[in-house]
Protein backbone atom coordinates (compact mmCIF):
# COMPACT_ATOMS: atom_id res chain seq x y z
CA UNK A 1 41.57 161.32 -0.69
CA UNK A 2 42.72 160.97 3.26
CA UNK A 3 38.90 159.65 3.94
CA UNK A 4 38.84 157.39 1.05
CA UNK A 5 41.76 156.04 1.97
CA UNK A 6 40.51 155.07 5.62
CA UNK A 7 37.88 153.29 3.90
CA UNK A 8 39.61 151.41 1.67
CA UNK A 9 42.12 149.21 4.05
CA UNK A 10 44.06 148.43 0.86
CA UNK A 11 45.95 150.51 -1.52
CA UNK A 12 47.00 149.90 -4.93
CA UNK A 13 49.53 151.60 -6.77
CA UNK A 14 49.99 150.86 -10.37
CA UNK A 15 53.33 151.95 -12.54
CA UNK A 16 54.00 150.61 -15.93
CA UNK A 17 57.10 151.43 -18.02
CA UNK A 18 56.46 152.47 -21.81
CA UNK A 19 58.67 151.18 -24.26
CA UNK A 20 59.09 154.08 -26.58
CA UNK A 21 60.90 153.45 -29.78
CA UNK A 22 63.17 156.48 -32.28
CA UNK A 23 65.88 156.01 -34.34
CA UNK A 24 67.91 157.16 -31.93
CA UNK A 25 68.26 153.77 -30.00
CA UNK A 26 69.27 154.92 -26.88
CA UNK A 27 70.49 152.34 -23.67
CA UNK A 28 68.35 150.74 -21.36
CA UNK A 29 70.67 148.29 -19.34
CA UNK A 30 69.75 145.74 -16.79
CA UNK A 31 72.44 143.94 -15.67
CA UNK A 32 72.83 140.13 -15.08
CA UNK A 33 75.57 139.28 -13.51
CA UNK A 34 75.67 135.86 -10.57
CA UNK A 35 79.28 135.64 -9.86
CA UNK A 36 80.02 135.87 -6.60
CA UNK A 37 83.25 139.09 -5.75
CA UNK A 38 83.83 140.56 -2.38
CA UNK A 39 81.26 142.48 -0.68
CA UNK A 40 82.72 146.02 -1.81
CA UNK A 41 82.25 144.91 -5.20
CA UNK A 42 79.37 143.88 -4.73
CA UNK A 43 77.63 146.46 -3.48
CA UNK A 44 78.96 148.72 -6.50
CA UNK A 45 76.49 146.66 -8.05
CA UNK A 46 73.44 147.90 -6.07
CA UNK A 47 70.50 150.24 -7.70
CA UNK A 48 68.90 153.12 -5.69
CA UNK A 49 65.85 154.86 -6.65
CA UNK A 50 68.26 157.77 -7.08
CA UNK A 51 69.39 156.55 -10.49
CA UNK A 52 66.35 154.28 -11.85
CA UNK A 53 63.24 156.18 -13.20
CA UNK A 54 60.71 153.37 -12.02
CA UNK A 55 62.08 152.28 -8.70
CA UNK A 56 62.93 155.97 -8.10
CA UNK A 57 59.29 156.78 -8.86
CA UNK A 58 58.09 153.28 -6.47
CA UNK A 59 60.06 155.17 -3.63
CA UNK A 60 58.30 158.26 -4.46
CA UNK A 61 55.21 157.27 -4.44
CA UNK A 62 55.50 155.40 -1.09
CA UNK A 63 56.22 158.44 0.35
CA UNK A 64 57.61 158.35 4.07
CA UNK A 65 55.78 155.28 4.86
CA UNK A 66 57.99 151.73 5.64
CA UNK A 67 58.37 148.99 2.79
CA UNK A 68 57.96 146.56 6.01
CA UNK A 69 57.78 143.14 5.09
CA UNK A 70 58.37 143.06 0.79
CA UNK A 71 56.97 140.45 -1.34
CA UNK A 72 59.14 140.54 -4.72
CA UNK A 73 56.35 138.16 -6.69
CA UNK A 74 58.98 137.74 -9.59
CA UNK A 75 62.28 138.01 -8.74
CA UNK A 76 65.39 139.17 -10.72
CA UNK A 77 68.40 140.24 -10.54
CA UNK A 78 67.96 144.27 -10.77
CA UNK A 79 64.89 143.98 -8.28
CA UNK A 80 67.22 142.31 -5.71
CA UNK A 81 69.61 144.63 -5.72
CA UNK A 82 67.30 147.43 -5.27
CA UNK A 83 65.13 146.11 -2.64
CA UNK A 84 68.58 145.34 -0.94
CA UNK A 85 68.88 148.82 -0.74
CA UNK A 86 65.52 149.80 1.12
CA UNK A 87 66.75 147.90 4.45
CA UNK A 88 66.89 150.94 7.43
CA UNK A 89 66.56 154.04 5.31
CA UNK A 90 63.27 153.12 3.53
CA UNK A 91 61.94 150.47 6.56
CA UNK A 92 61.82 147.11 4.91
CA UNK A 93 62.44 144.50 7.57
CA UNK A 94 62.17 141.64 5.49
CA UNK A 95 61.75 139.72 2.10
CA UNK A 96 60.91 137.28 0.80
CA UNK A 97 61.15 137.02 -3.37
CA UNK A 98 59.68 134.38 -5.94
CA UNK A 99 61.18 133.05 -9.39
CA UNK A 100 59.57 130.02 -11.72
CA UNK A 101 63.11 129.70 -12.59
CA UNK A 102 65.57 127.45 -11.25
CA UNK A 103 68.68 128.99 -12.52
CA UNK A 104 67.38 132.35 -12.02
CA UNK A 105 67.00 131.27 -8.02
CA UNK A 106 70.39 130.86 -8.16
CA UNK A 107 71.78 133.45 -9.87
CA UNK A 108 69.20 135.88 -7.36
CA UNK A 109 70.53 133.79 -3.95
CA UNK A 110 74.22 134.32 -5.06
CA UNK A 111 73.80 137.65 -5.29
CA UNK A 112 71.69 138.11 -2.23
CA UNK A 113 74.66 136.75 -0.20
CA UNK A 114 77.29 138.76 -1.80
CA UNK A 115 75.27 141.97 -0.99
CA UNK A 116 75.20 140.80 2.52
CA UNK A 117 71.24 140.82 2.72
CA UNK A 118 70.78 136.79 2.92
CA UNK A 119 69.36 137.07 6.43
CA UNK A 120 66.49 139.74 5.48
CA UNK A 121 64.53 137.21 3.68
CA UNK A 122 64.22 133.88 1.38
CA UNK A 123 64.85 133.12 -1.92
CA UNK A 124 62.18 130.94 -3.45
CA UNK A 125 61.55 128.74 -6.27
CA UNK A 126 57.82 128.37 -7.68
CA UNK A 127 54.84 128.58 -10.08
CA UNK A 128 52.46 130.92 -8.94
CA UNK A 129 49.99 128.82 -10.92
CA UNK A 130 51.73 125.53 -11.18
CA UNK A 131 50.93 121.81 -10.20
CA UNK A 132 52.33 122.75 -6.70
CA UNK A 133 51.24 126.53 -6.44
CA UNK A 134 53.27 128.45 -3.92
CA UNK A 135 52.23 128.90 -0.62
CA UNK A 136 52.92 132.22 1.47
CA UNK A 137 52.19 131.47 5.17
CA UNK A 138 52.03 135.39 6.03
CA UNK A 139 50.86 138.59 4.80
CA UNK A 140 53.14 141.77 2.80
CA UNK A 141 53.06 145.31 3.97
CA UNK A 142 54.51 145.56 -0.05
CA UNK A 143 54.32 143.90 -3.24
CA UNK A 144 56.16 144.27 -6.10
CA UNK A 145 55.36 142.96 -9.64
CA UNK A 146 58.19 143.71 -11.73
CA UNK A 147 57.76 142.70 -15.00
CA UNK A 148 55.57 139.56 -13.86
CA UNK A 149 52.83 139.76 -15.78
CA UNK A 150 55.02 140.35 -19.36
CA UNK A 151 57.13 137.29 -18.19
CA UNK A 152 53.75 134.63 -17.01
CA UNK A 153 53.27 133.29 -20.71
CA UNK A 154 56.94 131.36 -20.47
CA UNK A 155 55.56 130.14 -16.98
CA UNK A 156 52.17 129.89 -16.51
CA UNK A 157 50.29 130.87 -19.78
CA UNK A 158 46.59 131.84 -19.79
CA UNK A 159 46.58 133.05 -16.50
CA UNK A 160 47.81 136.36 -16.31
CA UNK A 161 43.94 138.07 -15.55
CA UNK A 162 43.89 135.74 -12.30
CA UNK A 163 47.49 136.97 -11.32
CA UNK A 164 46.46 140.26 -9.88
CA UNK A 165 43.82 138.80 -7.87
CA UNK A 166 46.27 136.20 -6.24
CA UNK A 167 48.67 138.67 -5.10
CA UNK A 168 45.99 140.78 -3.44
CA UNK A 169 45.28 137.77 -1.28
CA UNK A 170 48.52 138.56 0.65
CA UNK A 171 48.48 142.50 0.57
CA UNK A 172 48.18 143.44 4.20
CA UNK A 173 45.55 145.87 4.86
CA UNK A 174 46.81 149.29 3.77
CA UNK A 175 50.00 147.84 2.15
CA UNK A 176 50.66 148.53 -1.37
CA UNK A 177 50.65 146.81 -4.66
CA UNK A 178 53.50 148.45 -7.57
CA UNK A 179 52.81 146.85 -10.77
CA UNK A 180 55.76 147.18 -13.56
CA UNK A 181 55.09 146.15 -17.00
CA UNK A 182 55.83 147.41 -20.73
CA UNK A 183 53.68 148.17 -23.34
CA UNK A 184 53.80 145.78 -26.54
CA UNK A 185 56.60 146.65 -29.28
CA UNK A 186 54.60 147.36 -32.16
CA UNK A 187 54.11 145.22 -35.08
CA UNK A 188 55.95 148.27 -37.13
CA UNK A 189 57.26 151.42 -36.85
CA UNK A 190 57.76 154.40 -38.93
CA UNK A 191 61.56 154.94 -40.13
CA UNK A 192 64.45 152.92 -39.06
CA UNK A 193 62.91 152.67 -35.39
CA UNK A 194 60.92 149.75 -37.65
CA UNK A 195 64.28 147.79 -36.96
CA UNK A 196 63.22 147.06 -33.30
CA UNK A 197 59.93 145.62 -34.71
CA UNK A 198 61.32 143.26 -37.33
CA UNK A 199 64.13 142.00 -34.51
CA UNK A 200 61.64 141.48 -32.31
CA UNK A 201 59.43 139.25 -34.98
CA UNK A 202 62.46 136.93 -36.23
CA UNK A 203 63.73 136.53 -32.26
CA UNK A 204 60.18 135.30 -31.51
CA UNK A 205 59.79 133.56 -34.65
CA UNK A 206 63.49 131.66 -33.05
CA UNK A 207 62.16 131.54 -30.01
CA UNK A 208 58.76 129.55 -31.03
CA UNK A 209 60.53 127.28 -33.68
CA UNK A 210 62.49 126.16 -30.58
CA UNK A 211 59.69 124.55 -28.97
CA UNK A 212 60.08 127.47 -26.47
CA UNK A 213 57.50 130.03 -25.48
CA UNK A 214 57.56 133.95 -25.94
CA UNK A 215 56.87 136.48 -22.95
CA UNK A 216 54.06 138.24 -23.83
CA UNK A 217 53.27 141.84 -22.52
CA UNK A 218 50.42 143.46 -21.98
CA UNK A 219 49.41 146.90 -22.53
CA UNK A 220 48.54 149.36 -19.75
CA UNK A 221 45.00 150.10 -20.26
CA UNK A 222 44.81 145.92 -20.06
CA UNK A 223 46.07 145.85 -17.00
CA UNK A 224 43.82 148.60 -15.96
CA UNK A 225 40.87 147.10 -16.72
CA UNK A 226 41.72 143.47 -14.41
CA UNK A 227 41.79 146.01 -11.34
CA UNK A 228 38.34 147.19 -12.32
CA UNK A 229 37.06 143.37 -13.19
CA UNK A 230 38.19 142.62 -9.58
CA UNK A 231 35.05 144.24 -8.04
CA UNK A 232 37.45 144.54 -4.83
CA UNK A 233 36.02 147.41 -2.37
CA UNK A 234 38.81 147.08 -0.12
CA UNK A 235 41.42 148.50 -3.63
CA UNK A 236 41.79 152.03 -5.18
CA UNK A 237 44.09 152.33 -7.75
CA UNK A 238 46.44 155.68 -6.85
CA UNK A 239 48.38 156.43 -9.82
CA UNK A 240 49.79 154.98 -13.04
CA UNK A 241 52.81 156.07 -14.85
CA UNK A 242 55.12 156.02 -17.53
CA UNK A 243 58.17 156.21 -18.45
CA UNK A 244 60.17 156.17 -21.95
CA UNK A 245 62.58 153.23 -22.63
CA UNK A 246 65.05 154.00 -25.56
CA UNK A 247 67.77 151.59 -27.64
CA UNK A 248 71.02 151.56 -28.93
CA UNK A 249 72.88 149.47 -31.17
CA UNK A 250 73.71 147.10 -28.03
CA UNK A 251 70.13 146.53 -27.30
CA UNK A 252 69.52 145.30 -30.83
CA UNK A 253 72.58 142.82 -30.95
CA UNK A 254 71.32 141.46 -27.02
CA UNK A 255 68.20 140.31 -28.84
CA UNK A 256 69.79 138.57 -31.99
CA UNK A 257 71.85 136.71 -30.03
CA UNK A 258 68.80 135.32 -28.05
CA UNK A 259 67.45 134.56 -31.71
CA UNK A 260 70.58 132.75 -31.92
CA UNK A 261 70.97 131.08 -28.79
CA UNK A 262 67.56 129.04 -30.11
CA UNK A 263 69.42 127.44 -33.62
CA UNK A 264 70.08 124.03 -31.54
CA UNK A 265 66.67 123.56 -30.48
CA UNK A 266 65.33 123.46 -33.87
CA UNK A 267 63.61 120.71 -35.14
CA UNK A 268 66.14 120.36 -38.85
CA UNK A 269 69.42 122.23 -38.58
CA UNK A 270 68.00 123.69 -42.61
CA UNK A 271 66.06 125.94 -40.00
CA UNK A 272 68.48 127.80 -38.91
């Protein structure tokens, strides 16, 4: 592995989360939260690999080399506050992180200045595949795609095969590439896990009626085979992963009341 390595001046590492599904419904929880509290409070706030299965696994997998200069190619606010966390410890010297989003920049800049990590990098608004497509004047020692891919069909639809082939443009040689994704929920499920398949139809269904647009994920094995259709001799895919996501009652209300959030965008109020 050591010599293939040396050949290959670029190094991709691939990790996709699983949504598993039981009747159980245990948590998953990713916070959102913009308002701006003093710096102790804020940093309560931060996420170390420590205590989340797919960073944890990231910093794992990146072993004792630096993060260096970090490229968060779809920002949020639980990737912030984990990549705030990688400054002198895990040798990131800088960021700089990307959201299609407006309010989303926002939210991500607020928080960036209450954890105290405004002057490590930039907060950016932008299309990766827009009328103005963003332009990155340097090159990433690290690139993280954190649910990107799952998220492009609100944002840029249609061109989630050309996405991993963009970001490779600014991988430095040797840096790495951590993909994040989910696997599909199911059209159905056996027993009353079937309940997380039939919420996620009618909050779609809302979502589409809207005039909005779904995310769309993509399984693993998709995302497997763009690395291979890249014909790249300069990338080896190291390792893929996954990791079981479960649900609670919580999780199913969170995703009726986005179903609901979309009755005043319908076209008759007899819609809704």
């Amino acid at each position: 592995r050591s010599a293939l390595l040396l050949t290959l001046p670029r190094v991709l590492s691939l990790l996709v989360g699983l949504w598993t599904i039981n009747s159980f419904f245990p948590s998953w929880i990713v916070p959102f939260s913009c308002t701006a509290m003093s710096s102790l409070s804020a940093r309560r706030r931060l996420v170390y690999g420590s205590d989340d299965a797919l960073f944890g696994a990231i910093e794992k997998e990146q072993g004792s080399a630096p993060f260096g200069n970090f490229l968060d190619a779809g920002t949020g606010m639980h990737s912030l506050r984990w990549i705030a966390t990688l400054g002198e410890e895990r040798g990131m010297t800088k960021f700089t992180a990307v959201t299609a989003d407006e309010t989303m920049r926002r939210n991500v800049q607020a928080e960036a200045d209450a954890l105290e990590v405004s002057h490590l990098g930039n907060v950016i608004i932008g299309n990766w595949f827009g009328e103005k497509p963003i332009e990155l004047n340097e090159m990433y020692d690290t690139i993280l795609a954190d649910y990107l891919i799952g998220a492009m069909d609100g944002f840029s639809p249609y061109k989630q095969d050309e996405m991993i082939g963009k970001l490779v443009k600014f991988l430095k040689p040797g840096g790495r590439l951590y993909i994040v994704g989910l696997q599909p929920i199911p059209d159905s499920a056996l027993g009353e896990a079937n309940i997380i398949c039939q919420v996620r139809r009618v909050r779609d269904a809302c979502i589409l009626l809207a005039g909005h647009r779904c995310y769309r994920e993509y399984p693993l094995d998709w995302v497997q085979r763009q690395i291979k259709h890249l014909h790249s001799n300069q990338l080896e895919l190291t390792n893929s992963s996954t990791f079981p996501i479960l649900y609670k009652h919580e999780t199913i209300v969170k995703q009726i009341n986005v179903a609901r959030s979309k009755f005043p965008y319908f076209p008759t109020p007899e819609l809704a």
